[in-house]
N, C-alpha and C. Protein backbone atom coordinates (compact mmCIF):
# COMPACT_ATOMS: atom_id res chain seq x y z
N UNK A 1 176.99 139.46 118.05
CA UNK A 1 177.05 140.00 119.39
C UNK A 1 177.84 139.04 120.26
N UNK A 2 178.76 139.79 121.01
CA UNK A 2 179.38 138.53 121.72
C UNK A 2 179.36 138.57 123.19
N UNK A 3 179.44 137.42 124.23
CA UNK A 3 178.70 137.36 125.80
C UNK A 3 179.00 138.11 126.18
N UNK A 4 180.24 139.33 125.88
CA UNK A 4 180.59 140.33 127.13
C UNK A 4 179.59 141.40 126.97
N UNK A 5 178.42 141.70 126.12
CA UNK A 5 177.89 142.86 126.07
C UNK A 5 178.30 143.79 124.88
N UNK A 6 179.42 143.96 124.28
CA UNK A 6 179.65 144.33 123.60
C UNK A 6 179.07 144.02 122.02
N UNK A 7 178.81 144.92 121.09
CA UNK A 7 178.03 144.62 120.02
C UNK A 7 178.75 145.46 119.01
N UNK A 8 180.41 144.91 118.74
CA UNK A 8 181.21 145.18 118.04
C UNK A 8 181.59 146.85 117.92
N UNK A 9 181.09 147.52 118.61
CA UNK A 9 181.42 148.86 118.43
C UNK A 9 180.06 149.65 117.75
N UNK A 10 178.85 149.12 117.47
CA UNK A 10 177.41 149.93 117.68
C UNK A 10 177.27 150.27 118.65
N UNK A 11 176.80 151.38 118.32
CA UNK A 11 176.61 152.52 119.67
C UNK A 11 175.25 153.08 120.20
N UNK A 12 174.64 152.68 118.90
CA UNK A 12 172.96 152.84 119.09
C UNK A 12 172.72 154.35 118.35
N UNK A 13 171.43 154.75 118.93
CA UNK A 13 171.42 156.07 117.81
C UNK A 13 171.04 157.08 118.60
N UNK A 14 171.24 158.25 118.27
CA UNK A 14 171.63 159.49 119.23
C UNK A 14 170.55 160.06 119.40
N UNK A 15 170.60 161.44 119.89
CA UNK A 15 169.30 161.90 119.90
C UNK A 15 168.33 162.85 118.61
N UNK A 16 169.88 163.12 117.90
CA UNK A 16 170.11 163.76 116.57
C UNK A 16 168.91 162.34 115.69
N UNK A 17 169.37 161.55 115.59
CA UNK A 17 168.95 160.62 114.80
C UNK A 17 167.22 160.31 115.18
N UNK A 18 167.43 160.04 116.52
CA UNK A 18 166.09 159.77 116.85
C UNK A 18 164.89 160.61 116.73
N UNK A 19 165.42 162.35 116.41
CA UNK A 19 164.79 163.61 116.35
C UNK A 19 164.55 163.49 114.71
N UNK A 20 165.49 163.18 114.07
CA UNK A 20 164.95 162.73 112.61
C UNK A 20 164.24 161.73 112.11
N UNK A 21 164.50 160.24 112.66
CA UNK A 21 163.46 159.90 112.83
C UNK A 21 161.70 160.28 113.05
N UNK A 22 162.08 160.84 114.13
CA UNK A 22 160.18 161.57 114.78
C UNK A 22 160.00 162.59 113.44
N UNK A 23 160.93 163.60 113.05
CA UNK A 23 160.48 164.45 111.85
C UNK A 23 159.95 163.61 110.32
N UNK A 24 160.27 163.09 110.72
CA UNK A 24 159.77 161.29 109.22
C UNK A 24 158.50 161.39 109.40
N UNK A 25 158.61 160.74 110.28
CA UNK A 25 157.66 159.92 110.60
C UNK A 25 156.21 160.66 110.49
N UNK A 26 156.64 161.80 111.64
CA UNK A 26 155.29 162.94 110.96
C UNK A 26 155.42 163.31 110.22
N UNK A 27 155.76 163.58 108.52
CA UNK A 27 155.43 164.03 107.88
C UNK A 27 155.38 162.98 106.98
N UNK A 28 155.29 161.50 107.07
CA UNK A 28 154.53 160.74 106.70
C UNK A 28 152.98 160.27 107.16
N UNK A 29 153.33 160.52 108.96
CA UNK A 29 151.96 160.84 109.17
C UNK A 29 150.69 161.45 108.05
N UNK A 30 151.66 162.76 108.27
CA UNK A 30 150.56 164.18 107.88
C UNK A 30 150.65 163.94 106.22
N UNK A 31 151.38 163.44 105.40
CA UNK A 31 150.89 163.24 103.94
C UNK A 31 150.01 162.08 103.81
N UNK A 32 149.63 160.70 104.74
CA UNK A 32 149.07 159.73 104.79
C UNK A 32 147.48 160.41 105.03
N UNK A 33 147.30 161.40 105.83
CA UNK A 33 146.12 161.91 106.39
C UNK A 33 145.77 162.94 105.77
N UNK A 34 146.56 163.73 104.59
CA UNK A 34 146.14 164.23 103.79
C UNK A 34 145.19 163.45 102.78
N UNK A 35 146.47 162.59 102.06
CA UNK A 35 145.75 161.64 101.27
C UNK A 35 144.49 161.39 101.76
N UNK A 36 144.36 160.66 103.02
CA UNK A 36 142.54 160.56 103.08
C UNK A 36 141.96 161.55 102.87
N UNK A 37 142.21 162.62 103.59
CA UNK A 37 141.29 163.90 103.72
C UNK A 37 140.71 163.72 102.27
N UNK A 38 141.87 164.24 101.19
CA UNK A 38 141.57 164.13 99.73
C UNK A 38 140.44 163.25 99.34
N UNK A 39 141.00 161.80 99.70
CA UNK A 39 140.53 160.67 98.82
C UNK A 39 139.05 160.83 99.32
N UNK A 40 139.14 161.15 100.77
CA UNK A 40 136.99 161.07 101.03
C UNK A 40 136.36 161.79 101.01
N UNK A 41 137.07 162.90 100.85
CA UNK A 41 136.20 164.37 100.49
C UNK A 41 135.63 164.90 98.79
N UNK A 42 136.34 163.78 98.25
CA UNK A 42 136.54 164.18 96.92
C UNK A 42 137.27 165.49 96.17
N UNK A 43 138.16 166.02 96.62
CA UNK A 43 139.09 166.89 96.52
C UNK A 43 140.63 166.51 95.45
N UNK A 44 140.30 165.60 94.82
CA UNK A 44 140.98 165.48 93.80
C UNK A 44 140.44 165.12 92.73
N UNK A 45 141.47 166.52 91.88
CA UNK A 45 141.17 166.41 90.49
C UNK A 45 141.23 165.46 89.40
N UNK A 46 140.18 165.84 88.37
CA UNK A 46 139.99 165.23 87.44
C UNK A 46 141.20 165.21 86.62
N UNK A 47 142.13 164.10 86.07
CA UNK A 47 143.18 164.34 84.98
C UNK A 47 142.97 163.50 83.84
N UNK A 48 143.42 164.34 82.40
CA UNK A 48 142.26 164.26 81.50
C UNK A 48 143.33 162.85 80.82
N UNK A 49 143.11 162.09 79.63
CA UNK A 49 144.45 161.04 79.19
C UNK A 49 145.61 161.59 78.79
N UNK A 50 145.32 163.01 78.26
CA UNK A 50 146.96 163.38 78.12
C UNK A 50 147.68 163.89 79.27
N UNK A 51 147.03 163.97 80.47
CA UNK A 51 147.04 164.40 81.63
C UNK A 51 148.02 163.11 82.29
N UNK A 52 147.79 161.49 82.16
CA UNK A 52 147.91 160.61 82.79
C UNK A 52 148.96 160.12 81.53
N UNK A 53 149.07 160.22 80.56
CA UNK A 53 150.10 160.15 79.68
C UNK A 53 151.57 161.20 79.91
N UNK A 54 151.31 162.53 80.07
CA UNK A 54 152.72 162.95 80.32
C UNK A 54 153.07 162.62 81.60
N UNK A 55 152.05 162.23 82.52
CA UNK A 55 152.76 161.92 83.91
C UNK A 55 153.20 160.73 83.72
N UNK A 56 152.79 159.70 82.51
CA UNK A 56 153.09 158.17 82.70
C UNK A 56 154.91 158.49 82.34
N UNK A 57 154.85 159.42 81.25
CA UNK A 57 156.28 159.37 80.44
C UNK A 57 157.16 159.94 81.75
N UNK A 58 157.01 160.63 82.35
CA UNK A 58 157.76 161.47 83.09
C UNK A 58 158.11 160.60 84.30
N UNK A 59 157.21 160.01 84.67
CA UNK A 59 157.89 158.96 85.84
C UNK A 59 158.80 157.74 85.06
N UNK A 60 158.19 157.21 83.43
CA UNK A 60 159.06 156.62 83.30
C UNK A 60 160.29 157.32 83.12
N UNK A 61 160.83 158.26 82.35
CA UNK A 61 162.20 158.73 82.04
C UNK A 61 162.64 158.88 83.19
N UNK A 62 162.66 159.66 84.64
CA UNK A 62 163.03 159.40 85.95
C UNK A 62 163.58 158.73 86.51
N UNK A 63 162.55 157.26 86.17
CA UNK A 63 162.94 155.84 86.89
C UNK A 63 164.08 155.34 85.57
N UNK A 64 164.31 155.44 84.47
CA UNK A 64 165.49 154.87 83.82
C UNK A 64 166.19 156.08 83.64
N UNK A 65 166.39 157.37 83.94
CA UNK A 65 167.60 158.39 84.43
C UNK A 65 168.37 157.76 85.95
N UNK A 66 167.52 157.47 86.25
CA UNK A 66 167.98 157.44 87.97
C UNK A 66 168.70 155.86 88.08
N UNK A 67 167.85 155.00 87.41
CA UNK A 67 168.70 153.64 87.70
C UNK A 67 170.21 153.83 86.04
N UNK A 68 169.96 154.36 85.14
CA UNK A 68 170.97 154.39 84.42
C UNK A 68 172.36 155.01 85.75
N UNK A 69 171.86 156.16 86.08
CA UNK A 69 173.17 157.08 86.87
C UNK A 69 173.41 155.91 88.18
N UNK A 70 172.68 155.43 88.76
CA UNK A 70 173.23 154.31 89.81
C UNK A 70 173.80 153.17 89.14
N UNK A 71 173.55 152.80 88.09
CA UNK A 71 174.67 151.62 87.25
C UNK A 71 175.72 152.20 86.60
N UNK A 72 175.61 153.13 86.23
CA UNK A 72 177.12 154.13 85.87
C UNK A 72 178.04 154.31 86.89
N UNK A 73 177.42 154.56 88.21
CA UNK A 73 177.94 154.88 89.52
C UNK A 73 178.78 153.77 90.27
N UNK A 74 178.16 152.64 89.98
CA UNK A 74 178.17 151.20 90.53
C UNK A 74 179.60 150.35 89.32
N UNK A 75 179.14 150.67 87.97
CA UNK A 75 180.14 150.37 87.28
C UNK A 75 181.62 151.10 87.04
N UNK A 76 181.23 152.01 87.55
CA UNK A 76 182.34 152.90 87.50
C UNK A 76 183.11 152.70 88.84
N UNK A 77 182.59 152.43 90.02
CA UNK A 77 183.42 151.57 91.07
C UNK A 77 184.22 150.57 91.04
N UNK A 78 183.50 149.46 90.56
CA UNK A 78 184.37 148.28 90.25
C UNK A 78 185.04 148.00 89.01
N UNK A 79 185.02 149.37 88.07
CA UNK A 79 186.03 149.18 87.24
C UNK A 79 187.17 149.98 87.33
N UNK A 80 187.15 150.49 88.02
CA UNK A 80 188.70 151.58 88.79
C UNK A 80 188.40 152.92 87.92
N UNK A 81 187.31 153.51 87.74
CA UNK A 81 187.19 154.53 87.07
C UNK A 81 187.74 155.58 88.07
N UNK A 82 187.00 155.84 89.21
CA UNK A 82 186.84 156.24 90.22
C UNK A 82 188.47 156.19 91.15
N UNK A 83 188.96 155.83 90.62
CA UNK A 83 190.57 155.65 91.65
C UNK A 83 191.37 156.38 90.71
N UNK A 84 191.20 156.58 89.25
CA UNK A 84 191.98 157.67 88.24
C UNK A 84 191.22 159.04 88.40
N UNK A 85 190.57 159.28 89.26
CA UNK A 85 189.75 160.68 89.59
C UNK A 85 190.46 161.20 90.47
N UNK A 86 191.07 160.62 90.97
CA UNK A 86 191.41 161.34 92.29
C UNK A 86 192.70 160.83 92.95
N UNK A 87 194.05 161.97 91.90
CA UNK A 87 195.16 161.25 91.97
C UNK A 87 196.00 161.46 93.21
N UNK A 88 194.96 162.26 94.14
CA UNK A 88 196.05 161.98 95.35
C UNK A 88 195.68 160.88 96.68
N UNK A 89 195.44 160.12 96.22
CA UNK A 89 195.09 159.01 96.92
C UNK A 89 195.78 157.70 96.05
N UNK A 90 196.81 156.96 96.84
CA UNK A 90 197.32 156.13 96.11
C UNK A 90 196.77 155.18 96.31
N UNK A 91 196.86 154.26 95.89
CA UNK A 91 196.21 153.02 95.95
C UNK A 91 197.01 151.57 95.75
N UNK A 92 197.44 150.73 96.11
CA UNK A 92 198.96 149.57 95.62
C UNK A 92 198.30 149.10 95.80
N UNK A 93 198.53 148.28 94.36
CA UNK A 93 198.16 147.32 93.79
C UNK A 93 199.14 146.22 93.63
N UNK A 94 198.93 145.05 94.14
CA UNK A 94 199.89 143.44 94.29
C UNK A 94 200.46 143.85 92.57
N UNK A 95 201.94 143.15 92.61
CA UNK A 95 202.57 143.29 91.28
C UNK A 95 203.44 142.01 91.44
N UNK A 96 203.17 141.17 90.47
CA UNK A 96 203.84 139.84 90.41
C UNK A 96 205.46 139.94 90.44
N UNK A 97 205.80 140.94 90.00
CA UNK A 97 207.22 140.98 89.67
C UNK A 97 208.19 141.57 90.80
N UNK A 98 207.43 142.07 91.86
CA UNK A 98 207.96 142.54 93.02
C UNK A 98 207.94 141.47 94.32
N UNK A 99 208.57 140.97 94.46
CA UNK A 99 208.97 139.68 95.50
C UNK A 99 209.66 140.05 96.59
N UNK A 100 209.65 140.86 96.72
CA UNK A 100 210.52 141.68 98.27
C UNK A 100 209.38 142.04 98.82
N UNK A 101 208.31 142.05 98.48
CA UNK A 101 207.21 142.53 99.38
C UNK A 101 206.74 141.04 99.96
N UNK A 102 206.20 140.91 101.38
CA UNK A 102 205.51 139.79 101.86
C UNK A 102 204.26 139.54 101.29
């Protein structure tokens, strides 16, 4: 941030944003206060071990689908996969042999 007030060109957040925000928020509210309702009423079910076994497998395959496709995503950035996709966007690249350029 620098003394004149200025804070590089942040602008703060709109009313759009701040309205999504508040929609969050309550409906983290209202699933947090479900959960109790549940948890002290005793309103949740019994799940039997094969019950807690396909849910164990299923969150795991999820969680290594989802981080495999974000390291595919991530590797595929910084290896120029992603710049041969999409040939109308050029891209120059420094070339040792061209010396007329500054």
């Amino acid at each position: 941030m620098t003394e004149g007030g200025s804070d590089g060109g942040n602008r703060g957040l709109g009313k759009g944003e701040w309205a999504l925000f508040g929609l969050l928020g309550v409906l983290l509210l209202a699933s947090i206060v479900g959960f109790w309702a549940a948890l002290t009423h005793g309103q949740i079910p019994h799940i039997s071990v094969h019950g807690w076994i396909a849910m164990s497998i299923g969150i795991l395959f999820s969680l290594l689908i989802g981080c495999g496709l974000m390291w595919l995503s991530f590797y595929s950035a910084r290896h120029g996969f992603d710049d041969r996709a999409d040939p109308g966007r050029l891209r120059t690249r420094p070339n040792a042999d061209n010396q007329d350029s500054p």
